[in-house]
C-alpha atoms as a PDB file:
ATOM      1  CA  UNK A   1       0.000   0.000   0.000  1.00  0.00           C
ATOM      2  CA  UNK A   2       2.754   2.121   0.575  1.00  0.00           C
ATOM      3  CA  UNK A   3       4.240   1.999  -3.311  1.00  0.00           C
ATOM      4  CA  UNK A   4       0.523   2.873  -4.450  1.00  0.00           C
ATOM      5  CA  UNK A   5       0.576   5.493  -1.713  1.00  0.00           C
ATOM      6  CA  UNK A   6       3.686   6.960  -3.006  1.00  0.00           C
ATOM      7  CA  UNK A   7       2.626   6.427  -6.704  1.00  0.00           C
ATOM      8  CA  UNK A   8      -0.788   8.923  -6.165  1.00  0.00           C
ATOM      9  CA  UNK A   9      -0.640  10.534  -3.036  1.00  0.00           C
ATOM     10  CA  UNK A  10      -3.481  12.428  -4.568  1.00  0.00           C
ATOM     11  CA  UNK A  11      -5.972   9.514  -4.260  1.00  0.00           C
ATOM     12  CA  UNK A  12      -4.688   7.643  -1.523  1.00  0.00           C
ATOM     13  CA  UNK A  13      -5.178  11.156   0.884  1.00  0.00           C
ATOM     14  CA  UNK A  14      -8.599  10.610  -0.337  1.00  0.00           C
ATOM     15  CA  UNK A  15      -8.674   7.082   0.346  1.00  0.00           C
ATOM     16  CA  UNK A  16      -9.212   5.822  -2.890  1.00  0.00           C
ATOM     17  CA  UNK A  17      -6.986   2.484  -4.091  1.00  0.00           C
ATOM     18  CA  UNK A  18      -6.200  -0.100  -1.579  1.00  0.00           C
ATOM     19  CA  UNK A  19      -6.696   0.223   2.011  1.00  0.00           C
ATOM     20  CA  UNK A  20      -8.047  -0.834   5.295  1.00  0.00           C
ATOM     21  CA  UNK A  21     -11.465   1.056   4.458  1.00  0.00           C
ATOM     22  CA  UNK A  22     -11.877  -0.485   1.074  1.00  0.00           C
ATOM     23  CA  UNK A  23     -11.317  -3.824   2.651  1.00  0.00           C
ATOM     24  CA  UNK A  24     -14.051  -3.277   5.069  1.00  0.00           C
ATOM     25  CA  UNK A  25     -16.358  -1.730   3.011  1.00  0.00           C
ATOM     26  CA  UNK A  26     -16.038  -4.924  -0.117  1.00  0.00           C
ATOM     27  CA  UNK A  27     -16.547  -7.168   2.855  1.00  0.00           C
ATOM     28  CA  UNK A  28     -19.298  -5.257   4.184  1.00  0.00           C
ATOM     29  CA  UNK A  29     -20.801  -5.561   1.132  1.00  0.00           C
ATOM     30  CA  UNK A  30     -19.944  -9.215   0.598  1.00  0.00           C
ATOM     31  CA  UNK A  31     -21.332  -9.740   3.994  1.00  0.00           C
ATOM     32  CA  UNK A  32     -24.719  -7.915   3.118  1.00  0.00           C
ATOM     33  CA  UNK A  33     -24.644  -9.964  -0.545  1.00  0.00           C
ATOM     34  CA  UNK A  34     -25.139 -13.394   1.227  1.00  0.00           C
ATOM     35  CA  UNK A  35     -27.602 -12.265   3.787  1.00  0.00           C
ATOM     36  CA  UNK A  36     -29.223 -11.200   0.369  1.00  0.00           C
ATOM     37  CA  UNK A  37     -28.594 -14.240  -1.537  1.00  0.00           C
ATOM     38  CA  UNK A  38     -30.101 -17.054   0.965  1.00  0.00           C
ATOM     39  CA  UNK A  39     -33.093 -14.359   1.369  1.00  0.00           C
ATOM     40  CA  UNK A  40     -33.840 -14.176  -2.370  1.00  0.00           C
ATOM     41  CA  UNK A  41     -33.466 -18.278  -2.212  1.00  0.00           C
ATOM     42  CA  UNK A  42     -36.074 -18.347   0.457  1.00  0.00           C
ATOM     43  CA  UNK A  43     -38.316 -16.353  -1.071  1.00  0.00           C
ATOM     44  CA  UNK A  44     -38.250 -18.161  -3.980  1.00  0.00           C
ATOM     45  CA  UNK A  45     -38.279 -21.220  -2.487  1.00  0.00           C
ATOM     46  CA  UNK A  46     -41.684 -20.404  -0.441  1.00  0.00           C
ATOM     47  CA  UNK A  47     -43.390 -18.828  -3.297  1.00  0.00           C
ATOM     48  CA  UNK A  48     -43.111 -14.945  -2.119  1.00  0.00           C
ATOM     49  CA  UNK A  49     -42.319 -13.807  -5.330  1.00  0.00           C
ATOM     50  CA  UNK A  50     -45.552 -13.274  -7.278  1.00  0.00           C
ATOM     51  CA  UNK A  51     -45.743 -14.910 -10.499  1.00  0.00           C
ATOM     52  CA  UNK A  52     -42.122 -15.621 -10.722  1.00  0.00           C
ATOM     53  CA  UNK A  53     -41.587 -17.148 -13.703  1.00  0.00           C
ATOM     54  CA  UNK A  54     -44.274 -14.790 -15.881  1.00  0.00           C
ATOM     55  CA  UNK A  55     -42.251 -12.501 -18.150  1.00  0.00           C
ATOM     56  CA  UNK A  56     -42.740  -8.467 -17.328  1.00  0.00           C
ATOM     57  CA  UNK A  57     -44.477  -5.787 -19.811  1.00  0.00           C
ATOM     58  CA  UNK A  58     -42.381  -4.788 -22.281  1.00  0.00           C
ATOM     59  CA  UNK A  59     -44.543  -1.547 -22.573  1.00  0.00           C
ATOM     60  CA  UNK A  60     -43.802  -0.801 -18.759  1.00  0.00           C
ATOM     61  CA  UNK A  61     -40.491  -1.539 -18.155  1.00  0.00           C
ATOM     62  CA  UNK A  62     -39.021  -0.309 -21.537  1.00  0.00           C
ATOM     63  CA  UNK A  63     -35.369  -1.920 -22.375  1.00  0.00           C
ATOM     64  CA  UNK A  64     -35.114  -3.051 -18.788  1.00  0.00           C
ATOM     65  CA  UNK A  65     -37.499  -6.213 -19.929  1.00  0.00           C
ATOM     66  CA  UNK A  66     -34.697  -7.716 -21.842  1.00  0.00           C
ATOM     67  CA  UNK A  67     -31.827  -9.690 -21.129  1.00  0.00           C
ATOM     68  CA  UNK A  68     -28.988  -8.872 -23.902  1.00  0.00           C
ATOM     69  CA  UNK A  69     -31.479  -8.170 -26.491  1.00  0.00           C
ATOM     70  CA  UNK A  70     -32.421 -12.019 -26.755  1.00  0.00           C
ATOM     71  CA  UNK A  71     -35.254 -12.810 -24.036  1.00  0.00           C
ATOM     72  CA  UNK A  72     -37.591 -11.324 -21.474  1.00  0.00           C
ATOM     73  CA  UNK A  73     -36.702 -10.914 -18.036  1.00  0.00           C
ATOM     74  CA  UNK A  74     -39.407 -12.532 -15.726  1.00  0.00           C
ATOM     75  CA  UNK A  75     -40.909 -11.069 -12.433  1.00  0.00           C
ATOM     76  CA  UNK A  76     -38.458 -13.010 -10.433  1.00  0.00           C
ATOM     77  CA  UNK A  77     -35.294 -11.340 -11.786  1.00  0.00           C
ATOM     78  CA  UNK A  78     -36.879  -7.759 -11.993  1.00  0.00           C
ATOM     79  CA  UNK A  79     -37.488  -7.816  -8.702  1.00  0.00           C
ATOM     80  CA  UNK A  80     -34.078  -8.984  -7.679  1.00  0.00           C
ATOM     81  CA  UNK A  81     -32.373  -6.680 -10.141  1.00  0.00           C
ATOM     82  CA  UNK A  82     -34.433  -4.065  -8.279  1.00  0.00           C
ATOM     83  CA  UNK A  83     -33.524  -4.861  -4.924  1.00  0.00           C
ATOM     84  CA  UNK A  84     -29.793  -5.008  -6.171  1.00  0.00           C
ATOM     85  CA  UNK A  85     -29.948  -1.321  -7.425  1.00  0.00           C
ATOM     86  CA  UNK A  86     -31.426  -0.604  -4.037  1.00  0.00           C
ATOM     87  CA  UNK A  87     -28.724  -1.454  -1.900  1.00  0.00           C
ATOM     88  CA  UNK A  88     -26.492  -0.276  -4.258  1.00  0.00           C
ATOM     89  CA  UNK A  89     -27.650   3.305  -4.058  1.00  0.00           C
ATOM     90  CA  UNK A  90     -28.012   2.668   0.073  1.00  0.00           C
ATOM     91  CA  UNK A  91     -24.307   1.584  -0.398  1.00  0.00           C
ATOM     92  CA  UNK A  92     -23.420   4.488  -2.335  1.00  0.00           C
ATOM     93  CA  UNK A  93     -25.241   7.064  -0.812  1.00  0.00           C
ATOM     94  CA  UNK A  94     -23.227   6.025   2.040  1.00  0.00           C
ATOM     95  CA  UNK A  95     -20.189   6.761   0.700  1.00  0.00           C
ATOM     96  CA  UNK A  96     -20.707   9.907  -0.352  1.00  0.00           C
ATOM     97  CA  UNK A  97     -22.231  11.468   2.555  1.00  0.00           C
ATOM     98  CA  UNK A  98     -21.382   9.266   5.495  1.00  0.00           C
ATOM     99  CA  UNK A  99     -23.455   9.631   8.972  1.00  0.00           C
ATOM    100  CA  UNK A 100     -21.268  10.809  11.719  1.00  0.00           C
ATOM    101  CA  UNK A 101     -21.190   7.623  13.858  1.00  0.00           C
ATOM    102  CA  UNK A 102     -19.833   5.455  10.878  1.00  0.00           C
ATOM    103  CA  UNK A 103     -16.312   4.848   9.998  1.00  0.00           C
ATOM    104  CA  UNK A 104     -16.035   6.333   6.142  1.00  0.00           C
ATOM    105  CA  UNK A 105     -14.589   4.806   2.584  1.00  0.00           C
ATOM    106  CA  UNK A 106     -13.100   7.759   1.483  1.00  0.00           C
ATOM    107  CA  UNK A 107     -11.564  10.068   3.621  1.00  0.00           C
ATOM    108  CA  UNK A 108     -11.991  13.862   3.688  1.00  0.00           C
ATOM    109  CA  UNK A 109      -9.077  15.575   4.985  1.00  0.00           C
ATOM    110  CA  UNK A 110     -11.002  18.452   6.373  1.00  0.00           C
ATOM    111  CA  UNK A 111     -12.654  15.824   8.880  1.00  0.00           C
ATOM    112  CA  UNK A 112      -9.910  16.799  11.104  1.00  0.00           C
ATOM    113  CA  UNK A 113      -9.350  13.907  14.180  1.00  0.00           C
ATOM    114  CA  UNK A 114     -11.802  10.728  12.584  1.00  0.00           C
ATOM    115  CA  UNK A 115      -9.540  11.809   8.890  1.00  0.00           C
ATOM    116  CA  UNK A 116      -6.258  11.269  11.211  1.00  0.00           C
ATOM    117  CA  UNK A 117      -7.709   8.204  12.698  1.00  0.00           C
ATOM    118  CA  UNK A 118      -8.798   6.095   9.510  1.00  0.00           C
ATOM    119  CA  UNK A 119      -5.388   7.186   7.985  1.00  0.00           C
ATOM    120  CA  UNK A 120      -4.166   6.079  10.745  1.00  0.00           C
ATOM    121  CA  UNK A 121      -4.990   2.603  10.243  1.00  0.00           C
ATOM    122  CA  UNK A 122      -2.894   0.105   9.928  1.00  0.00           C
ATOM    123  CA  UNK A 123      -3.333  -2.712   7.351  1.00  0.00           C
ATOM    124  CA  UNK A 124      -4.174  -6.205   9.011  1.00  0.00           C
ATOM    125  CA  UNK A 125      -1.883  -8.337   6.816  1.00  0.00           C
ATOM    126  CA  UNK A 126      -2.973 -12.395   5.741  1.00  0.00           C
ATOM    127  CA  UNK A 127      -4.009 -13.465   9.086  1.00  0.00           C
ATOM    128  CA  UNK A 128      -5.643 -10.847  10.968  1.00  0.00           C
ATOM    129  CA  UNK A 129      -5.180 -11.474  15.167  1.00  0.00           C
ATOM    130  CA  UNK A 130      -8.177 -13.622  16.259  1.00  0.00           C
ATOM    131  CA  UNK A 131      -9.969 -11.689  19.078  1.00  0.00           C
ATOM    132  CA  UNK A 132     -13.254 -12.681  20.742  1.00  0.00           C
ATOM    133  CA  UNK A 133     -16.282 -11.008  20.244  1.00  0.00           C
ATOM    134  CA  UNK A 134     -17.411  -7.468  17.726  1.00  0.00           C
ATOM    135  CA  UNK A 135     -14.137  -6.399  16.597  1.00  0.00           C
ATOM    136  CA  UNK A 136     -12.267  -5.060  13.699  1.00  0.00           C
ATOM    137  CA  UNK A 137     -10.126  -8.268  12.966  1.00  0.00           C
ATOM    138  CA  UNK A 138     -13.496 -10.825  13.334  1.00  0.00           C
ATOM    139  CA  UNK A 139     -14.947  -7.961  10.596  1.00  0.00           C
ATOM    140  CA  UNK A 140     -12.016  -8.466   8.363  1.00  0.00           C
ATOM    141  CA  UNK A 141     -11.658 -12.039   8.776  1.00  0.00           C
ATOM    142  CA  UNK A 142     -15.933 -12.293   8.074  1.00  0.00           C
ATOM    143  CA  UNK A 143     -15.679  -9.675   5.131  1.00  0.00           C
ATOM    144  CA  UNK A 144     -12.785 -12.147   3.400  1.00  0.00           C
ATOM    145  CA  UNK A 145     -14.423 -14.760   4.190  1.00  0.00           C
ATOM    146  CA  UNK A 146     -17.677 -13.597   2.059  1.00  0.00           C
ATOM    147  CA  UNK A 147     -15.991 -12.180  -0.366  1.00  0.00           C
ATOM    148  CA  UNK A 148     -13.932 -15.668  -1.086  1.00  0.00           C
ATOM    149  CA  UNK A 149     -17.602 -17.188  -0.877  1.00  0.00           C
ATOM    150  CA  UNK A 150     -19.383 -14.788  -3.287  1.00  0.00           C
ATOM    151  CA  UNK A 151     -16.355 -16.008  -5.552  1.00  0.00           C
ATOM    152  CA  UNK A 152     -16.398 -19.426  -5.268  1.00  0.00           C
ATOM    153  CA  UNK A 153     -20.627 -19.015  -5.771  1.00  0.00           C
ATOM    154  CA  UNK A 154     -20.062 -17.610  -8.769  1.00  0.00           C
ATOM    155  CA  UNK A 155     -17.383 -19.725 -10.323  1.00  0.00           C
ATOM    156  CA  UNK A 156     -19.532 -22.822  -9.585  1.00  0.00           C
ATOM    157  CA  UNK A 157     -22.565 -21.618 -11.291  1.00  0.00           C
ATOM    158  CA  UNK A 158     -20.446 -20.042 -13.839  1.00  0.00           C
ATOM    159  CA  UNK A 159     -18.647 -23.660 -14.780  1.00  0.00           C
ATOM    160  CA  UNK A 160     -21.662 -25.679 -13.976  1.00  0.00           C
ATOM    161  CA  UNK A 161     -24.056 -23.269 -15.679  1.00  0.00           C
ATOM    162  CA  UNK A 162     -26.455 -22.919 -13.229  1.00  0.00           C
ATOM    163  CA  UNK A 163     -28.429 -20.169 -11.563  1.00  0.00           C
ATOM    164  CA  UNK A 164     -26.374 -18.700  -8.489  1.00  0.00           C
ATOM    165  CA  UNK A 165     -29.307 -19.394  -6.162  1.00  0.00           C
ATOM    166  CA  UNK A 166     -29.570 -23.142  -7.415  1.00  0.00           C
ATOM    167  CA  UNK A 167     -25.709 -23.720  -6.356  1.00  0.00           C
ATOM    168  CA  UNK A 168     -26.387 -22.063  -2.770  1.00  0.00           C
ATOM    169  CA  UNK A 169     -29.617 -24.261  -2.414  1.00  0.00           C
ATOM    170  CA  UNK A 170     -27.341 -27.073  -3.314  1.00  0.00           C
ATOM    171  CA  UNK A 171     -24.346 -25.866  -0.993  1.00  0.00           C
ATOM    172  CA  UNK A 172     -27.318 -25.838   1.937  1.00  0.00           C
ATOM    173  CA  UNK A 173     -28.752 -29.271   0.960  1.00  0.00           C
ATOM    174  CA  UNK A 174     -32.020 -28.562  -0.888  1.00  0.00           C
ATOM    175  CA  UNK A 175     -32.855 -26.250   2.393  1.00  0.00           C
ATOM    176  CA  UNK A 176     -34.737 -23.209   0.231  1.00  0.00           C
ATOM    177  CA  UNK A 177     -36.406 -25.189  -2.043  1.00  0.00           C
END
């Protein structure tokens, strides 16, 4: 992080590039992503999506009802593509203006003391220290941890060529649906 600090000190006082709050923040989001995933599977394993598998309204939803030009998406896939755009925007919004309780992604120098603090930061290398209960390294370790998942979740349907929620109702044994 250093050589990338040194390479565009212009970003990096920002906190843009590598670093302890882009870490975080991916495995936040990796985190949130499988809380997200198994929900979605539950749903549609419980029938919670309405009419799941009916294709929407071209008229209504414009260009958005097509997948590459080549089919119609169905109500089961708007609605997750909606929900995905949601917490992206939550995510982003986030970023941008960050409350004042919450540790931030990018760093505003002006912030004065929590701006010294995140720069402060030191990286927590390949194996974070192991301490008990809500802290910093367990968040690392978790955040990894989903983002290797979301990964591997991907690959697998990717080289098996099956839906991502069909592989995680496999990984769980048939649990969802």
């Amino acid at each position: 992080m250093a050589e990338w600090e040194a390479e565009y000190p212009d970003f990096a006082k920002w906190g843009w590039g590598p670093s302890v709050q882009a870490e975080k923040w991916n495995g936040r989001h990796a985190m949130f992503g499988w809380v997200f995933i198994c929900a979605t599977a539950y749903a549609k394993g419980h029938g919670l999506i309405p009419d799941a598998d009916v294709p929407v309204d071209f008229s209504q939803w414009g260009t958005l009802a097509t997948i590459s030009g080549k089919s119609t998406l169905t109500n089961e896939r708007a609605i997750i593509l909606i929900a995905n755009v949601h917490c992206f925007l939550v995510g982003l919004m986030a970023t941008i203006c960050p409350l004042p309780f919450s540790d931030p992604l990018l760093l505003d120098p002006s912030q004065g003391e929590m701006y010294e603090k995140a720069k402060a930061t030191k990286p927590y290398g390949i194996m974070p220290a192991m301490k008990m209960g809500l802290t910093e390294e367990a968040e690392i370790m978790n955040g990894r941890l989903a983002m290797m998942g979301i990964i591997t979740v991907t690959a697998t349907a990717f080289l098996q060529n099956k839906p991502i929620l069909d592989v995680v109702n496999e990984w769980v044994g048939n649990a969802y649906y």
